[in-house]
N, C-alpha and C. Protein backbone atom coordinates (compact mmCIF):
# COMPACT_ATOMS: atom_id res chain seq x y z
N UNK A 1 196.57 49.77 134.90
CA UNK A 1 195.93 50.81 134.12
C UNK A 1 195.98 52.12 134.90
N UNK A 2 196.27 53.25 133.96
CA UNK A 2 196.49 54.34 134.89
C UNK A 2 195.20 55.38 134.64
N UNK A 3 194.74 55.89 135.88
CA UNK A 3 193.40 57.00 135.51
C UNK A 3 194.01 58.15 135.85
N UNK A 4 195.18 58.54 135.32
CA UNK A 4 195.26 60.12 134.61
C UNK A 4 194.71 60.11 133.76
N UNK A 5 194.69 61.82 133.49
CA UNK A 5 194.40 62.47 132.56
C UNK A 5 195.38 63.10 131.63
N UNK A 6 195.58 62.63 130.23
CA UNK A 6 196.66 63.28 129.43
C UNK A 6 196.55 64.41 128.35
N UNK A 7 197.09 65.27 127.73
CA UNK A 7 196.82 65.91 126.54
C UNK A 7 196.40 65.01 125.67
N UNK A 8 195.09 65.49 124.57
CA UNK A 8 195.12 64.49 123.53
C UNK A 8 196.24 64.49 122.54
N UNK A 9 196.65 65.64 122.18
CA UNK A 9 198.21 65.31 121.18
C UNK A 9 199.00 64.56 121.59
N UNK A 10 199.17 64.39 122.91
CA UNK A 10 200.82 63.54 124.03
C UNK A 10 199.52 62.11 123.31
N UNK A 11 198.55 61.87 123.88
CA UNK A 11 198.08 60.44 123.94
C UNK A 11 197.46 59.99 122.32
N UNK A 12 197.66 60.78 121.42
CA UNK A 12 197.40 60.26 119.94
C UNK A 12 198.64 60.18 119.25
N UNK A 13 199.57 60.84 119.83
CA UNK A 13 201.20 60.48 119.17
C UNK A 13 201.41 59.12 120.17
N UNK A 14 201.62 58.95 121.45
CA UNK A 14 201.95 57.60 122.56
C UNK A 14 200.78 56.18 121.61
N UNK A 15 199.97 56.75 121.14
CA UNK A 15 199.19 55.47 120.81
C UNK A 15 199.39 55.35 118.98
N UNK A 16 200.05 56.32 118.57
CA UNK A 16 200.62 56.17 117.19
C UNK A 16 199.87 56.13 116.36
N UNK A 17 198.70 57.16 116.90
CA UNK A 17 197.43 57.63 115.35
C UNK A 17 198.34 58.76 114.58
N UNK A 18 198.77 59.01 115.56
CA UNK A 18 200.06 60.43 114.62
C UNK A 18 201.83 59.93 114.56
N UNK A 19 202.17 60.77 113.47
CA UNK A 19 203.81 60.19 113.44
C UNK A 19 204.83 61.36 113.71
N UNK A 20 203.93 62.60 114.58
CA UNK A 20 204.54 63.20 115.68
C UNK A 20 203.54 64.00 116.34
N UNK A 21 203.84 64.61 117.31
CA UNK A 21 203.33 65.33 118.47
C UNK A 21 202.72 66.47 117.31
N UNK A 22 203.20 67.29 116.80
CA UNK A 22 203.39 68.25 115.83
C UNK A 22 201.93 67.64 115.05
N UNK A 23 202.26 66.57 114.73
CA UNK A 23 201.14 65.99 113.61
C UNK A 23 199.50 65.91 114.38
N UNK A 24 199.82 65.45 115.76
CA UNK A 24 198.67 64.91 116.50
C UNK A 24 197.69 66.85 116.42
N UNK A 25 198.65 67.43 116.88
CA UNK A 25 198.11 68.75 117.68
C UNK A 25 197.59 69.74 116.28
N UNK A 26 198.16 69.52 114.83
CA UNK A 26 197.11 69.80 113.65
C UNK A 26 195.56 69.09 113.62
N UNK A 27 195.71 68.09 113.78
CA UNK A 27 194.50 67.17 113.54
C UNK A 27 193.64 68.10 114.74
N UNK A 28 193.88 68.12 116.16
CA UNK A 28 193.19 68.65 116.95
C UNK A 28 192.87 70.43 116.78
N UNK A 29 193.75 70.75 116.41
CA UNK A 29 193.24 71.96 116.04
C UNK A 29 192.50 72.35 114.86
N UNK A 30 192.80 71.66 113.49
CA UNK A 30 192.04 71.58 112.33
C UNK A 30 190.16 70.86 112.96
N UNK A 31 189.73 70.52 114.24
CA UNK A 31 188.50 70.21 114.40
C UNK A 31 188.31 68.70 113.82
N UNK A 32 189.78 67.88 113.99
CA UNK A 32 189.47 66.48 113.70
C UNK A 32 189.22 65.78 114.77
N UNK A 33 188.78 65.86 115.83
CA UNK A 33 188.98 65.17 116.92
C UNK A 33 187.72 65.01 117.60
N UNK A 34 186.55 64.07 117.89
CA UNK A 34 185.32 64.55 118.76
C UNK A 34 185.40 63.45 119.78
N UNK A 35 184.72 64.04 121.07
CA UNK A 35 185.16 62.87 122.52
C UNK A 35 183.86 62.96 122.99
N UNK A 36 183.72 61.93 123.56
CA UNK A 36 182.39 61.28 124.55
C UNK A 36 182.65 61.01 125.31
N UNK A 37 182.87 61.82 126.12
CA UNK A 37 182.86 61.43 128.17
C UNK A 37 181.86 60.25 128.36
N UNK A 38 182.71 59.63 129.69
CA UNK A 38 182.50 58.75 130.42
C UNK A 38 180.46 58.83 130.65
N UNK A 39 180.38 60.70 130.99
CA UNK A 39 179.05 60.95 131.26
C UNK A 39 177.92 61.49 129.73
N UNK A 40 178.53 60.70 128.60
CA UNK A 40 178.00 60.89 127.67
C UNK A 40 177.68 62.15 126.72
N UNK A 41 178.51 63.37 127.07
CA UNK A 41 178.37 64.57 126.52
C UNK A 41 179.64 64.35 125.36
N UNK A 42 179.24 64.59 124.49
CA UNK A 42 180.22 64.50 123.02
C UNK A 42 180.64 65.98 122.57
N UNK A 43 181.77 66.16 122.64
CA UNK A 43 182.01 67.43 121.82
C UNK A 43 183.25 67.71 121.13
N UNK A 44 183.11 68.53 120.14
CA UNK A 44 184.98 68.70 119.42
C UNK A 44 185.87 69.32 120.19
N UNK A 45 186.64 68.55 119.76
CA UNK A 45 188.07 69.19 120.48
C UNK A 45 188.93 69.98 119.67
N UNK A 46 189.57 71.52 120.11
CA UNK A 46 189.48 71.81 119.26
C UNK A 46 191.14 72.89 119.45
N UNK A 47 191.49 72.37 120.70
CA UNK A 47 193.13 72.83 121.19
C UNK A 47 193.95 71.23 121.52
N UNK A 48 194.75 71.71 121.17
CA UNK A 48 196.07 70.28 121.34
C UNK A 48 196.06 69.92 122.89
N UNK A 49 196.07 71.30 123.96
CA UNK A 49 196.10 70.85 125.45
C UNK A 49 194.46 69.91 126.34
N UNK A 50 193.85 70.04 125.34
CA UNK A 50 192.88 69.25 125.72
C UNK A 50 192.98 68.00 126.58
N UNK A 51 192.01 67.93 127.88
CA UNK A 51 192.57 66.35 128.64
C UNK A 51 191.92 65.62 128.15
N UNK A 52 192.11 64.34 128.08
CA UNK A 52 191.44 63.05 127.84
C UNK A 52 191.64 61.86 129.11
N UNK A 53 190.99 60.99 129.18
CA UNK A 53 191.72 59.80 130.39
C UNK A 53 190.93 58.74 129.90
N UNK A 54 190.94 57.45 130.81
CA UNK A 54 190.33 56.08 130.06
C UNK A 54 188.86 56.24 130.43
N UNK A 55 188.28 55.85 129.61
CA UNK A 55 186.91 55.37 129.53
C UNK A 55 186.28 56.95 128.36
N UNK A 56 187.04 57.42 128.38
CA UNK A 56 186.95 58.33 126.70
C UNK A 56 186.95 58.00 125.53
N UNK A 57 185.84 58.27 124.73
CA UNK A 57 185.97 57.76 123.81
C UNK A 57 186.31 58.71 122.30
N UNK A 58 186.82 58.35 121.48
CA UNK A 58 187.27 59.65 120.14
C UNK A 58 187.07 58.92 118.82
N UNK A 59 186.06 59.93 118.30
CA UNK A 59 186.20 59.77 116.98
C UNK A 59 186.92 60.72 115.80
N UNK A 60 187.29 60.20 115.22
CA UNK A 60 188.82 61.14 114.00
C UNK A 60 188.97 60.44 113.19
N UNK A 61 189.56 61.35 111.85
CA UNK A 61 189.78 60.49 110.66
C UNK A 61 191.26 60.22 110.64
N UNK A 62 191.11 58.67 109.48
CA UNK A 62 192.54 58.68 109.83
C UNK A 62 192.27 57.30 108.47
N UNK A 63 193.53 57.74 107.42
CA UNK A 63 193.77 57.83 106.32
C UNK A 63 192.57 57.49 105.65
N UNK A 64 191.46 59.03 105.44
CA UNK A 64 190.60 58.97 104.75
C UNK A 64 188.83 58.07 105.33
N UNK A 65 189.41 56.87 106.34
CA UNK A 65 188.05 56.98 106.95
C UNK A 65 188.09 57.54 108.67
N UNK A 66 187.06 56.97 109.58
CA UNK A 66 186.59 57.46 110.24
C UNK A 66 186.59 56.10 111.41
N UNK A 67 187.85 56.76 112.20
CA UNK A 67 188.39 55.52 113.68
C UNK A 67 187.37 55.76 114.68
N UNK A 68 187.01 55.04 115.55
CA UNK A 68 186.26 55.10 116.74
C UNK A 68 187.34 54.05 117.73
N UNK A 69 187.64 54.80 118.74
CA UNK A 69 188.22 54.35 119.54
C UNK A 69 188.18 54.49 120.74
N UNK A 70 188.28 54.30 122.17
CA UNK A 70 188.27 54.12 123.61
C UNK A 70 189.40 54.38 124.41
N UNK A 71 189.64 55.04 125.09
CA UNK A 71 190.70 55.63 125.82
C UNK A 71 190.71 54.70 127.11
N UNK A 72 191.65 53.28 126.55
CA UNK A 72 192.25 52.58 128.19
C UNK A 72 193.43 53.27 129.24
N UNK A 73 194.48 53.36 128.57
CA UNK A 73 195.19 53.99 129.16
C UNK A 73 196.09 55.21 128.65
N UNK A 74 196.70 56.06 129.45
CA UNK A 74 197.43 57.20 129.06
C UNK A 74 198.79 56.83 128.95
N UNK A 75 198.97 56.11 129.07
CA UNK A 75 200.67 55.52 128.75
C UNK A 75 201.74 55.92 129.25
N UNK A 76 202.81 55.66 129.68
CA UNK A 76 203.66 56.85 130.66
C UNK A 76 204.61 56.87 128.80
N UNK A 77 204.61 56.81 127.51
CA UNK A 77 205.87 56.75 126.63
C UNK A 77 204.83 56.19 125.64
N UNK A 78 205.44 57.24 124.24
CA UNK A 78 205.78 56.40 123.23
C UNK A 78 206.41 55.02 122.89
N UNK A 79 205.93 53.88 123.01
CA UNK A 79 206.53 52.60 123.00
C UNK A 79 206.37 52.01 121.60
N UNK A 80 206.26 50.66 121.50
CA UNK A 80 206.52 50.09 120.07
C UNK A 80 204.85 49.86 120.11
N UNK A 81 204.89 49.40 118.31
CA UNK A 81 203.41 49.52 118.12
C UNK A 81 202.59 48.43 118.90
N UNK A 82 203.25 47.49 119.62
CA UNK A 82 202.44 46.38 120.70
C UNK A 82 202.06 47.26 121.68
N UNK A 83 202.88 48.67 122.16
CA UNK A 83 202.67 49.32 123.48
C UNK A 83 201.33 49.66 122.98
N UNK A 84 201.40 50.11 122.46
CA UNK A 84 200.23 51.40 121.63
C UNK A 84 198.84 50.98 121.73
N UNK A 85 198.75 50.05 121.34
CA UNK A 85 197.55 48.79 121.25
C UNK A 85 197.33 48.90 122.49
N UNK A 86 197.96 48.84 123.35
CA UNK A 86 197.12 48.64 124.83
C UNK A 86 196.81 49.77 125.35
N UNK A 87 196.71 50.86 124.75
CA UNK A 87 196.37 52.08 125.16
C UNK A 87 194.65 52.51 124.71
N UNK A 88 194.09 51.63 123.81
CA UNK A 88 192.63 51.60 123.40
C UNK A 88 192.28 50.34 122.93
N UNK A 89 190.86 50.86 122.76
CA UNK A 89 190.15 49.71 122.51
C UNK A 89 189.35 50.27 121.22
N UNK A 90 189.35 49.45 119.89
CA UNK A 90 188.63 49.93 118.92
C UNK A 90 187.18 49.69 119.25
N UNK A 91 186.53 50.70 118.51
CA UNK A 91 185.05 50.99 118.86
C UNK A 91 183.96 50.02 117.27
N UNK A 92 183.44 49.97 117.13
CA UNK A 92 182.68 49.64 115.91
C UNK A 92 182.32 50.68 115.57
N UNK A 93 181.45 50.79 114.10
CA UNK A 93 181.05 52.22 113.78
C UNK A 93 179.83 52.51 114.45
N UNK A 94 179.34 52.10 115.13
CA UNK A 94 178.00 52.09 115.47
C UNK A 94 178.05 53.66 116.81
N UNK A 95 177.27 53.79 117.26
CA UNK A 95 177.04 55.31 118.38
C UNK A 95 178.26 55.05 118.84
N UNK A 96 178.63 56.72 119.60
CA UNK A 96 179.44 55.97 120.84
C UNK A 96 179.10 56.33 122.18
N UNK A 97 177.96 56.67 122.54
CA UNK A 97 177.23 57.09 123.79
C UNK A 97 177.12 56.05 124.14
């Protein structure tokens, strides 16, 4: 597992919530994107260069509802959708503090 820190557009296209870089970095700039640090401060994200790393957590919509997910790793690549999967951990809907 790697503890860099990546752009969230590079690490929501590598984990294949988006079906390009282009696509990821609308969502983040349109104010779809909110993160919960490790130290529990939640806030929107609201530029494509934004860092993220593991133990982050993001909530965003995505076709119409509302993903909660966990930032394991930053991935060195876009890989196949088995890669992708190991890059988070789904969240339940419940808090994410």
């Amino acid at each position: 597992m790697s503890e860099e820190r990546i752009r969230i557009d590079v690490w929501l296209w590598r984990a294949r919530f988006a079906k390009t870089r282009a696509a990821a970095a609308r969502l983040v700039s349109e104010g779809g994107v909110r993160m919960v640090r490790q130290d529990g401060v939640s806030r929107a994200l609201d530029k494509p260069s934004a860092e993220i790393g593991p133990g982050d957590k993001l909530l965003f919509s995505q076709r119409g509802a509302i993903r909660g997910v966990e930032v394991v790793d930053a991935g060195a690549r876009r890989g196949s959708p088995a890669e992708a999967r190991l890059l988070y951990a789904d969240l339940d809907a419940g808090p994410l503090a």
